[in-house]
PDB file of N, CA and C in Angstrom:
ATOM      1  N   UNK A   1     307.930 -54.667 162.132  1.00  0.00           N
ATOM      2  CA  UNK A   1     307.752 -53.283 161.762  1.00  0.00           C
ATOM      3  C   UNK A   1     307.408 -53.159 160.271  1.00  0.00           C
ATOM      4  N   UNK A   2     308.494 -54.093 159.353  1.00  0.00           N
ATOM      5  CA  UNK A   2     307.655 -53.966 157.558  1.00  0.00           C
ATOM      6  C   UNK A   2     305.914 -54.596 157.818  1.00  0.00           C
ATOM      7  N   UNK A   3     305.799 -55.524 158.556  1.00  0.00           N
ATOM      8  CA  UNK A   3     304.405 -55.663 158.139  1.00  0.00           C
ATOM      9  C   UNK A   3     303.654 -54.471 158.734  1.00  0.00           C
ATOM     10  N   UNK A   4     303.748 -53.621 159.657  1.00  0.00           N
ATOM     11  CA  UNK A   4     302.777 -52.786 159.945  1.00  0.00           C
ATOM     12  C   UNK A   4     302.861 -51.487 159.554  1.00  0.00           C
ATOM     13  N   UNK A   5     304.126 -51.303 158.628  1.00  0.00           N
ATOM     14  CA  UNK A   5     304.338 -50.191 157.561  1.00  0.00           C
ATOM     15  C   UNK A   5     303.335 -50.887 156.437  1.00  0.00           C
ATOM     16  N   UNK A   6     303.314 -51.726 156.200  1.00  0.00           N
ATOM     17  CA  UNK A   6     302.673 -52.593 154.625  1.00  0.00           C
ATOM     18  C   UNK A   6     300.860 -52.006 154.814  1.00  0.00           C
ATOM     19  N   UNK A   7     300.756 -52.396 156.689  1.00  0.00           N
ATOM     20  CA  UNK A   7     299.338 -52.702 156.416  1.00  0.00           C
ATOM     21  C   UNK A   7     298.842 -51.377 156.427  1.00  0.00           C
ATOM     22  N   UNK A   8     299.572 -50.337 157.224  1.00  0.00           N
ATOM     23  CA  UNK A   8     299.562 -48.561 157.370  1.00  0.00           C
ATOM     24  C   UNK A   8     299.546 -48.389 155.653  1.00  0.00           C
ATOM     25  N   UNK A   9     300.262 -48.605 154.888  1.00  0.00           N
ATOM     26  CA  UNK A   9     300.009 -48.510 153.440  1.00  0.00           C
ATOM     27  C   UNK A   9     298.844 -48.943 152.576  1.00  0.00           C
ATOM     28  N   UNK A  10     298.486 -50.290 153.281  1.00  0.00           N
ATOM     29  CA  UNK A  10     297.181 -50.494 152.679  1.00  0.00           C
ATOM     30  C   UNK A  10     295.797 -49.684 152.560  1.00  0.00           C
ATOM     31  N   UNK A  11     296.010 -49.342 154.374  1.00  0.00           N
ATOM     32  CA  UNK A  11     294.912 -48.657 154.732  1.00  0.00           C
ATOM     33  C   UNK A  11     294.962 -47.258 154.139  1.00  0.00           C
ATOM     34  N   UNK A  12     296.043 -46.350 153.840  1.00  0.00           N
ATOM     35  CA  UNK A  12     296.178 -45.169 153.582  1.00  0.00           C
ATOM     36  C   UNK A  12     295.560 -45.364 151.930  1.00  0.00           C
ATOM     37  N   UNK A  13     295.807 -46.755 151.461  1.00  0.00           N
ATOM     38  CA  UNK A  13     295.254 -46.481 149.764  1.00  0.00           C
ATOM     39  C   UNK A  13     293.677 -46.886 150.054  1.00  0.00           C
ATOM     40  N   UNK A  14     293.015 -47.881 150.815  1.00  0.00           N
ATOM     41  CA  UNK A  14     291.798 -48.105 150.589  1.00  0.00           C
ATOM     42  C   UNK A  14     291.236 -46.388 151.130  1.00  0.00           C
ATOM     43  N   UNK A  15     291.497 -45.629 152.350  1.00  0.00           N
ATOM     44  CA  UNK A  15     291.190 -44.555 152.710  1.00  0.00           C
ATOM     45  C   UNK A  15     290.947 -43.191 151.379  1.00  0.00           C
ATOM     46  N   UNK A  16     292.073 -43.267 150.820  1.00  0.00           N
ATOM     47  CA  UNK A  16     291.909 -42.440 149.489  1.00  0.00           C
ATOM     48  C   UNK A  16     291.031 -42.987 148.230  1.00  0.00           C
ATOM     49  N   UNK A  17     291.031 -43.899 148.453  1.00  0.00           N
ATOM     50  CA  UNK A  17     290.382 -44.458 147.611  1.00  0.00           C
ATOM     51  C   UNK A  17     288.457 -43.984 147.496  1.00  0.00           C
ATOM     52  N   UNK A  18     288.286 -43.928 148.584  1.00  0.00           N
ATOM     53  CA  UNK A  18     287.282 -44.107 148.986  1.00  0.00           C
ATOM     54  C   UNK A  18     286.401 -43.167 149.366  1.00  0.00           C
ATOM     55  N   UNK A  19     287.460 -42.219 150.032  1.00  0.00           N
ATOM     56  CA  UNK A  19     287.226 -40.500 150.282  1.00  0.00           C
ATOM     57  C   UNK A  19     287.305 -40.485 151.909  1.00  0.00           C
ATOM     58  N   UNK A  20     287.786 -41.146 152.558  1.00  0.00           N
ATOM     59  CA  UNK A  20     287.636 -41.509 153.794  1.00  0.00           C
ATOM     60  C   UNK A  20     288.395 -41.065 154.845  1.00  0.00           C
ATOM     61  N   UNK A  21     288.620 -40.048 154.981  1.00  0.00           N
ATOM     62  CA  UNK A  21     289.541 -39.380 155.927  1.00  0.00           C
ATOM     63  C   UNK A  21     290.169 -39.934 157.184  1.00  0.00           C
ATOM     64  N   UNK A  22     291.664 -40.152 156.957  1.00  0.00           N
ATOM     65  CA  UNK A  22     292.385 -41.261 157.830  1.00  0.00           C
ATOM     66  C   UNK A  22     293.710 -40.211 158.394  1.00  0.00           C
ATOM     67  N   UNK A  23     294.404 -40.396 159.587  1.00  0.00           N
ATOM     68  CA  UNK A  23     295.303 -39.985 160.006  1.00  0.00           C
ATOM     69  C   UNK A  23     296.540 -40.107 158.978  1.00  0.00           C
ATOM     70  N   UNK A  24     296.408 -41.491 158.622  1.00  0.00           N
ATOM     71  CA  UNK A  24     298.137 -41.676 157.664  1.00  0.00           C
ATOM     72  C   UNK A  24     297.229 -41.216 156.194  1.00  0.00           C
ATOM     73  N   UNK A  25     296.047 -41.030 155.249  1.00  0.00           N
ATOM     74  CA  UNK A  25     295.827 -40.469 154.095  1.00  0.00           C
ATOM     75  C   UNK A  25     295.843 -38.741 154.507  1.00  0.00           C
ATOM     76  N   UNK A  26     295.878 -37.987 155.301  1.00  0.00           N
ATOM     77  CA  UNK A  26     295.518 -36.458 155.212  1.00  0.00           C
ATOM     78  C   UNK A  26     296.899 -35.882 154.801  1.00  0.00           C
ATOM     79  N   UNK A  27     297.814 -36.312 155.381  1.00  0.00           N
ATOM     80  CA  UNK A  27     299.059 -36.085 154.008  1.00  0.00           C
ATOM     81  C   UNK A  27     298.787 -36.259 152.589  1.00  0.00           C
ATOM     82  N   UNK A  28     298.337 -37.031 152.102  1.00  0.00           N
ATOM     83  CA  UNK A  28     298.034 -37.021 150.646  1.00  0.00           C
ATOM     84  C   UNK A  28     297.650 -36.252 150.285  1.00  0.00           C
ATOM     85  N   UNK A  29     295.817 -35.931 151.170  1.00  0.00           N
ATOM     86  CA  UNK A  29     294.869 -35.118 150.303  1.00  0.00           C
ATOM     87  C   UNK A  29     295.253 -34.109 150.350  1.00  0.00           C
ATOM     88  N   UNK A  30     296.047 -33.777 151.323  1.00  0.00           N
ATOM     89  CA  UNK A  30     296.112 -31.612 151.571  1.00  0.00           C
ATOM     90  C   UNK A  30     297.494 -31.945 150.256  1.00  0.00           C
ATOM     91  N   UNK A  31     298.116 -32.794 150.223  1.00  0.00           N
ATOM     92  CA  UNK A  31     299.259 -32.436 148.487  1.00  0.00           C
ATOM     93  C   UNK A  31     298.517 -32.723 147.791  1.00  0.00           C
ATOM     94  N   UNK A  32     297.587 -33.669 147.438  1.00  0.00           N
ATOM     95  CA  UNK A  32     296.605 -33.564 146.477  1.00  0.00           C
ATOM     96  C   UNK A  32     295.617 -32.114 145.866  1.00  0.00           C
ATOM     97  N   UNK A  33     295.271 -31.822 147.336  1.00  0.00           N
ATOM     98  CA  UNK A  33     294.444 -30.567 147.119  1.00  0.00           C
ATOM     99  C   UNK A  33     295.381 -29.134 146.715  1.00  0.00           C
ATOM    100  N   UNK A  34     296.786 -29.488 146.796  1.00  0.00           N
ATOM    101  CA  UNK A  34     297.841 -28.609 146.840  1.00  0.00           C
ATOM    102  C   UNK A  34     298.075 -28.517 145.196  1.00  0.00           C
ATOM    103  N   UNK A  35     298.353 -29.576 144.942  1.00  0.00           N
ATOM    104  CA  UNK A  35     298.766 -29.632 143.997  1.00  0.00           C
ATOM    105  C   UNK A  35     297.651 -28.853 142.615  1.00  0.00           C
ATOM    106  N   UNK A  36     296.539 -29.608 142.896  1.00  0.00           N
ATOM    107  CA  UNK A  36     295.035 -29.170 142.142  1.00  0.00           C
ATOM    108  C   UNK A  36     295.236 -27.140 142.139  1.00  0.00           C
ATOM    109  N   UNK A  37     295.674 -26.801 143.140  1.00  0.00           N
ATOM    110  CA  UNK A  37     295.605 -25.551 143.557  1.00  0.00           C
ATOM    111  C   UNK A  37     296.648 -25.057 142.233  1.00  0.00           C
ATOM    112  N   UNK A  38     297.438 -25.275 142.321  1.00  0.00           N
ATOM    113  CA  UNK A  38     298.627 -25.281 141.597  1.00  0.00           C
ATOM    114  C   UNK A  38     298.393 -25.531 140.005  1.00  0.00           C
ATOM    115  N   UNK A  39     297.579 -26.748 139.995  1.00  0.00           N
ATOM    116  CA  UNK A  39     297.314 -26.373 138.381  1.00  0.00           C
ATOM    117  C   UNK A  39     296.395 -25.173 137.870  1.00  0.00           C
ATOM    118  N   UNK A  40     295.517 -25.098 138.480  1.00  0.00           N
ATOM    119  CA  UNK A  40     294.522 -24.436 138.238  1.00  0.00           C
ATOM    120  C   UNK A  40     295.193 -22.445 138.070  1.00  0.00           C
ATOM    121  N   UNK A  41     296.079 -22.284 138.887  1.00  0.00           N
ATOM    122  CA  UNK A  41     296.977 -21.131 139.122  1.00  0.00           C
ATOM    123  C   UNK A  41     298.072 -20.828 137.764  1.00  0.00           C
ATOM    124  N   UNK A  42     298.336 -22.484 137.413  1.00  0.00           N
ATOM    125  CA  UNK A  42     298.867 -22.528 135.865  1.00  0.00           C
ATOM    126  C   UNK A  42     297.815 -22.282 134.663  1.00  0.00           C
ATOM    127  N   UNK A  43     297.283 -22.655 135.178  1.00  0.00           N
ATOM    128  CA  UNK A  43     295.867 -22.560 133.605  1.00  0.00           C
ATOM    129  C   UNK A  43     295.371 -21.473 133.443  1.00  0.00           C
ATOM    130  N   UNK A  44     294.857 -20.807 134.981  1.00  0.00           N
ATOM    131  CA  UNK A  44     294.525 -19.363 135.018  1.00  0.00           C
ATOM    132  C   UNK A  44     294.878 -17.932 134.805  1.00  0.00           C
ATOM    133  N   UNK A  45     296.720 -18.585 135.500  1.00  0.00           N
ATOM    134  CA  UNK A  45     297.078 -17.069 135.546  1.00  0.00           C
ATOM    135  C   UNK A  45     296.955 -16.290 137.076  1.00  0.00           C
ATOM    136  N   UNK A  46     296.064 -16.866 137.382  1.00  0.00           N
ATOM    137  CA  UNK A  46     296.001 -16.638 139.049  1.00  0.00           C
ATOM    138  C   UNK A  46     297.034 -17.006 139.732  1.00  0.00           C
ATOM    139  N   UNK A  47     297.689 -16.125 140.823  1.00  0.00           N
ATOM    140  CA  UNK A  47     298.603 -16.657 141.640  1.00  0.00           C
ATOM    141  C   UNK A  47     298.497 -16.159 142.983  1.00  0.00           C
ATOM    142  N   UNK A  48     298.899 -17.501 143.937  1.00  0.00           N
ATOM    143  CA  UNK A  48     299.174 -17.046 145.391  1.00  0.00           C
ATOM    144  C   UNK A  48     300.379 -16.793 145.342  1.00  0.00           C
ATOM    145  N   UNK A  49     300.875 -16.853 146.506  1.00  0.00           N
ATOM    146  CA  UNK A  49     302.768 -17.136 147.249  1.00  0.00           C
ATOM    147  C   UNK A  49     303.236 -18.404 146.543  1.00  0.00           C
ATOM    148  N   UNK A  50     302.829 -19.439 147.604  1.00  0.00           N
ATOM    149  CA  UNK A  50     303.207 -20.885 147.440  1.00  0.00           C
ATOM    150  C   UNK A  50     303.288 -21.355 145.701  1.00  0.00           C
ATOM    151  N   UNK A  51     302.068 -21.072 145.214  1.00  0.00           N
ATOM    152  CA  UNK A  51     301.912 -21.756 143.881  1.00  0.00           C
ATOM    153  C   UNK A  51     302.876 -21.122 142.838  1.00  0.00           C
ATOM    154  N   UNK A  52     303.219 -19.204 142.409  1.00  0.00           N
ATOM    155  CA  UNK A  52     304.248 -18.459 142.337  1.00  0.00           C
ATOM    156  C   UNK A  52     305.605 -18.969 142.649  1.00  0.00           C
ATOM    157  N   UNK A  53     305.987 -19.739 143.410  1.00  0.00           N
ATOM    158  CA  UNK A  53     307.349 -19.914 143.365  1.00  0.00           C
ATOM    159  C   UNK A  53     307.042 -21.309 142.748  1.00  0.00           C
ATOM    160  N   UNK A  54     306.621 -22.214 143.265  1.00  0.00           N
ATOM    161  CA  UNK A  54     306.382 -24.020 142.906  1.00  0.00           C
ATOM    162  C   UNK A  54     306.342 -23.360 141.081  1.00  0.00           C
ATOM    163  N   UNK A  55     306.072 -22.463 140.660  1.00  0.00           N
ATOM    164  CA  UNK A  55     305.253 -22.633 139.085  1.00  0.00           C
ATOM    165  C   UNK A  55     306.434 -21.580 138.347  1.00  0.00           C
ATOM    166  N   UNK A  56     307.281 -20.638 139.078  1.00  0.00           N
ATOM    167  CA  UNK A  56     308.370 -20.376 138.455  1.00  0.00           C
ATOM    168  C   UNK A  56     309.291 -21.025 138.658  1.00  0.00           C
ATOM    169  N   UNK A  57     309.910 -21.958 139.550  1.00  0.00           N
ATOM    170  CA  UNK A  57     310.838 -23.167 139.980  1.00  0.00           C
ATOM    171  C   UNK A  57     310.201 -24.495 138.633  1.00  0.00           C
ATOM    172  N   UNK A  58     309.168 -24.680 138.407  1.00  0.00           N
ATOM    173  CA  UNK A  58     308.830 -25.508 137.270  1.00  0.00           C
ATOM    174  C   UNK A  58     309.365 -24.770 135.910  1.00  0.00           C
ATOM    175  N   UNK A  59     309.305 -23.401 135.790  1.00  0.00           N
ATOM    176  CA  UNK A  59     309.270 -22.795 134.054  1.00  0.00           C
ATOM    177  C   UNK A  59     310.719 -22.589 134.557  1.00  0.00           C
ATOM    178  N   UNK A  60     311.639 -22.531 134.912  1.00  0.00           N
ATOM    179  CA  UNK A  60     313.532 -22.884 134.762  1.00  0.00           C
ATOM    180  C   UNK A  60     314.032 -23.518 135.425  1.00  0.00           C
ATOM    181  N   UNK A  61     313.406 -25.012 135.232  1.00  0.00           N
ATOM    182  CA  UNK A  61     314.073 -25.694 135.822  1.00  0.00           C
ATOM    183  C   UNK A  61     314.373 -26.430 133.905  1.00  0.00           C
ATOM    184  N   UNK A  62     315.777 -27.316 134.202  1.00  0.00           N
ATOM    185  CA  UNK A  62     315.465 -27.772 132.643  1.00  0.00           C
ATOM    186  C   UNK A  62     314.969 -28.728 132.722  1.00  0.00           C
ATOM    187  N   UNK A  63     314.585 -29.209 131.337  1.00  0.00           N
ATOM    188  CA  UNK A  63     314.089 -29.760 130.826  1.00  0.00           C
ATOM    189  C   UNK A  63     314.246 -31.415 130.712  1.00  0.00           C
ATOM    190  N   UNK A  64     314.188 -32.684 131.197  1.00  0.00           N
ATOM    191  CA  UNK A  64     314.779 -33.964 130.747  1.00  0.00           C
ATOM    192  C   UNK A  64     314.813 -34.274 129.405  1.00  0.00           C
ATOM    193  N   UNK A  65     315.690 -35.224 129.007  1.00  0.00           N
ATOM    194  CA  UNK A  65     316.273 -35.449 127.768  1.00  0.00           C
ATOM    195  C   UNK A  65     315.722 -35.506 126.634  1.00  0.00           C
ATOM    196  N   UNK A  66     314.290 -36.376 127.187  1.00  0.00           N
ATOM    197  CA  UNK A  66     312.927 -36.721 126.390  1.00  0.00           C
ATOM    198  C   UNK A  66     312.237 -35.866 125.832  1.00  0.00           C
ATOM    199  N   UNK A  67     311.988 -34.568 126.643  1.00  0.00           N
ATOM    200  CA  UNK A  67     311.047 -33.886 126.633  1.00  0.00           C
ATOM    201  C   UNK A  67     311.325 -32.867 125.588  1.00  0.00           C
ATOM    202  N   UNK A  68     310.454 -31.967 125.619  1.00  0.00           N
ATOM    203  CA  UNK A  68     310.477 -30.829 124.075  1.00  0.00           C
ATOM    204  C   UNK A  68     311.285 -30.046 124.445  1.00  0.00           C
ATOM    205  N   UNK A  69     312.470 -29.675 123.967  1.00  0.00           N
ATOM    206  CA  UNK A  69     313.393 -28.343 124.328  1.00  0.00           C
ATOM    207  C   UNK A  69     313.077 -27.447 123.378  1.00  0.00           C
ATOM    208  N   UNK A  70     314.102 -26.296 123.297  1.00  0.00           N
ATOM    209  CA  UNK A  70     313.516 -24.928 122.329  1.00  0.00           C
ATOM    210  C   UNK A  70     313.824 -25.681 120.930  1.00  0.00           C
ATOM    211  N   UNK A  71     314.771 -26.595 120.185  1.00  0.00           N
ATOM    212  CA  UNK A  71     314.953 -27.277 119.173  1.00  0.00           C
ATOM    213  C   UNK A  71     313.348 -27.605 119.119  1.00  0.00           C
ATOM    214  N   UNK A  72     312.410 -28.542 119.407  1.00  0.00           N
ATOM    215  CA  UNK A  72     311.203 -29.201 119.148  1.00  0.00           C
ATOM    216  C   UNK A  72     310.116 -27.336 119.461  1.00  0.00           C
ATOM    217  N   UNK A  73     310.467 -26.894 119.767  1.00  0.00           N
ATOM    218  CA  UNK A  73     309.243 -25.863 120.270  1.00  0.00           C
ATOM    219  C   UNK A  73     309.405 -24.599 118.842  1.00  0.00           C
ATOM    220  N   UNK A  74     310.772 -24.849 118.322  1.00  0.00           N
ATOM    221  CA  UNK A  74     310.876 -24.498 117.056  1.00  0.00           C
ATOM    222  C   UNK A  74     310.409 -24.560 115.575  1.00  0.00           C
ATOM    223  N   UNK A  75     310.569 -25.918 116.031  1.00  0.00           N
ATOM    224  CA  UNK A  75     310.705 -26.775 114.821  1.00  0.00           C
ATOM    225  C   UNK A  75     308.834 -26.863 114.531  1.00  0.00           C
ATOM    226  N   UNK A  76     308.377 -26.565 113.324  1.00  0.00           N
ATOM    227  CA  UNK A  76     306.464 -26.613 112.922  1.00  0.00           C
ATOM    228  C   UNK A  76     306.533 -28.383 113.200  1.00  0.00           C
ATOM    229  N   UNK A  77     304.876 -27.845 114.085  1.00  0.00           N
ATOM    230  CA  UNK A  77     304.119 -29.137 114.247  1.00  0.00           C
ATOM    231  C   UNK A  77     303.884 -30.238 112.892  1.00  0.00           C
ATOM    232  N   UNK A  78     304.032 -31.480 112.865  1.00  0.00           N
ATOM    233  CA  UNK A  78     303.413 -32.218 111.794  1.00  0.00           C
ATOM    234  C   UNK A  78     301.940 -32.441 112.400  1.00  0.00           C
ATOM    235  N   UNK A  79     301.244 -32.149 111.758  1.00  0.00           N
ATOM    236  CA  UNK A  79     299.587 -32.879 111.598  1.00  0.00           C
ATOM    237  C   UNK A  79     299.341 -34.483 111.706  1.00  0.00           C
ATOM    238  N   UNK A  80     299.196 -35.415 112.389  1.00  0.00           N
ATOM    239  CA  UNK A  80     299.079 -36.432 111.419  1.00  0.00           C
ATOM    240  C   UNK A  80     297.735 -36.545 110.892  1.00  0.00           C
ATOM    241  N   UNK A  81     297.791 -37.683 110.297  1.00  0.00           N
ATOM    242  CA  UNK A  81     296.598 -37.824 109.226  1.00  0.00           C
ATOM    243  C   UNK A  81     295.709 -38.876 110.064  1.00  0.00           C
ATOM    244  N   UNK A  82     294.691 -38.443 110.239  1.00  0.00           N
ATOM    245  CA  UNK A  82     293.430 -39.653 111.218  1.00  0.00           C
ATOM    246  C   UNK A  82     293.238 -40.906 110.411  1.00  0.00           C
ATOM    247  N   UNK A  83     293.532 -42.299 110.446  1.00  0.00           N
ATOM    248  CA  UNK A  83     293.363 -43.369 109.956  1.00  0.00           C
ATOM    249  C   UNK A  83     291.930 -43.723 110.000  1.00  0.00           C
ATOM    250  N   UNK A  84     291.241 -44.359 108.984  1.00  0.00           N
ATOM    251  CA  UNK A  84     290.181 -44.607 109.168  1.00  0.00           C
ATOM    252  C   UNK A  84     290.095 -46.327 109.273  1.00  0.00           C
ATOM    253  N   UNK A  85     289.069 -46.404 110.518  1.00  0.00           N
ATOM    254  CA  UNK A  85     289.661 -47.824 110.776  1.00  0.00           C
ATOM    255  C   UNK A  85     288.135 -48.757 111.153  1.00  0.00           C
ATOM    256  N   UNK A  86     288.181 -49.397 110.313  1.00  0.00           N
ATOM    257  CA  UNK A  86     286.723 -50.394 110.457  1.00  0.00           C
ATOM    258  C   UNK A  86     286.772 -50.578 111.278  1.00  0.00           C
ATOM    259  N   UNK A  87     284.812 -50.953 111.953  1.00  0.00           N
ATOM    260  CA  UNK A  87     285.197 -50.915 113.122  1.00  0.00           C
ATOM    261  C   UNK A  87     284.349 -52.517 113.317  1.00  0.00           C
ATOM    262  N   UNK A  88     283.667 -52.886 112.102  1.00  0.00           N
ATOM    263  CA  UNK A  88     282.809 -53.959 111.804  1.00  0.00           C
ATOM    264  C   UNK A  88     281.960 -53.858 112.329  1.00  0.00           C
ATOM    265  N   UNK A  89     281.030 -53.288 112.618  1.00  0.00           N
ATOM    266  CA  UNK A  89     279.886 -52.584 112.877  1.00  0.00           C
ATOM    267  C   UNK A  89     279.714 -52.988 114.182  1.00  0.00           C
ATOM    268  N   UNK A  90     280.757 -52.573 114.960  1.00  0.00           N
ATOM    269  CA  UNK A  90     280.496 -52.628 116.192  1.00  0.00           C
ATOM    270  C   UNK A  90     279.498 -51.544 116.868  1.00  0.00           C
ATOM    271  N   UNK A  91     279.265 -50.508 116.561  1.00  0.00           N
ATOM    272  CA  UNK A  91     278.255 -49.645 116.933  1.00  0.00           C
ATOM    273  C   UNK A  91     277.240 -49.920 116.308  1.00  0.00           C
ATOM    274  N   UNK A  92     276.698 -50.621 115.627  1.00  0.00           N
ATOM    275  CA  UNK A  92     275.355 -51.043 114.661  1.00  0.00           C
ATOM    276  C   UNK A  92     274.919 -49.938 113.549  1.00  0.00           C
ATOM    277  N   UNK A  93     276.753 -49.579 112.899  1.00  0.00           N
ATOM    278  CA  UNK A  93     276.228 -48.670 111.943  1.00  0.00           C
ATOM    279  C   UNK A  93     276.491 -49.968 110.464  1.00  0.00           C
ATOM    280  N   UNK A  94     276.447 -50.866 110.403  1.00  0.00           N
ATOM    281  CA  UNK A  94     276.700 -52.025 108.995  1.00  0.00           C
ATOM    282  C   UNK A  94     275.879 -51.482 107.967  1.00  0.00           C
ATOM    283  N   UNK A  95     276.428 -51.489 106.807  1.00  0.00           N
ATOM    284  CA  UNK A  95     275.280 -51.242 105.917  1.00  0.00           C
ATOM    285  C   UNK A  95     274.824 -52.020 104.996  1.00  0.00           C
ATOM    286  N   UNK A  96     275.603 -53.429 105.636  1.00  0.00           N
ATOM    287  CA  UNK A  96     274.736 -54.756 105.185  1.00  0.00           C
ATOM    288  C   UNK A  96     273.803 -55.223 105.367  1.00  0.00           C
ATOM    289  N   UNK A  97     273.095 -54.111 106.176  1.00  0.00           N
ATOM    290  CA  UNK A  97     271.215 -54.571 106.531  1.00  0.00           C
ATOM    291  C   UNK A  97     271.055 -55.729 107.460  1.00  0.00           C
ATOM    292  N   UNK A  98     272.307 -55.935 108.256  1.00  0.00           N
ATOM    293  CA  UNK A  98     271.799 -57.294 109.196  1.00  0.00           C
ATOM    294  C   UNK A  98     271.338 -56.857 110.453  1.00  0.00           C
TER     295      UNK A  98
END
């Protein structure tokens, strides 16, 4: 039974992979396509049902430990400073004329 869960797994990644519509990948794509729905509803401002609750269940839920709480969302951005970094004329800008 693990090997024919393994090989059902294989096939479900070469299937997505590929664009290939498979019995065990159409779970993916419709959360895939779900999900896409969902950002786009965040970016926009647009809302259905489904995406409305999924996207207010995201804005209070908290936060993990890592992440920016109201302390960091407070606190002013630092800038950093862009390093300038030879690149040895890997693009063929040298201006040693070679």
């Amino acid at each position: 039974m693990a090997k024919f869960k393994r090989a059902v797994g294989f096939q479900t990644a070469i299937a997505l992979e590929v664009g290939i519509p498979t019995v065990s990948s159409a779970p993916h794509t419709l959360l895939n396509g779900f999900k896409n729905l969902v950002a786009v509803c965040a970016a926009s401002g647009y809302e259905f049902p489904a995406a409305k609750a999924i996207l207010s269940a995201a804005s209070s839920a908290p936060r993990a430990a890592g992440g920016a709480g109201p302390a960091a969302a407070a606190a002013p951005a630092e800038k950093e400073e862009e390093e300038d970094v030879d690149m040895g004329g890997l693009f063929g800008d040298d201006d040693d004329g070679y």
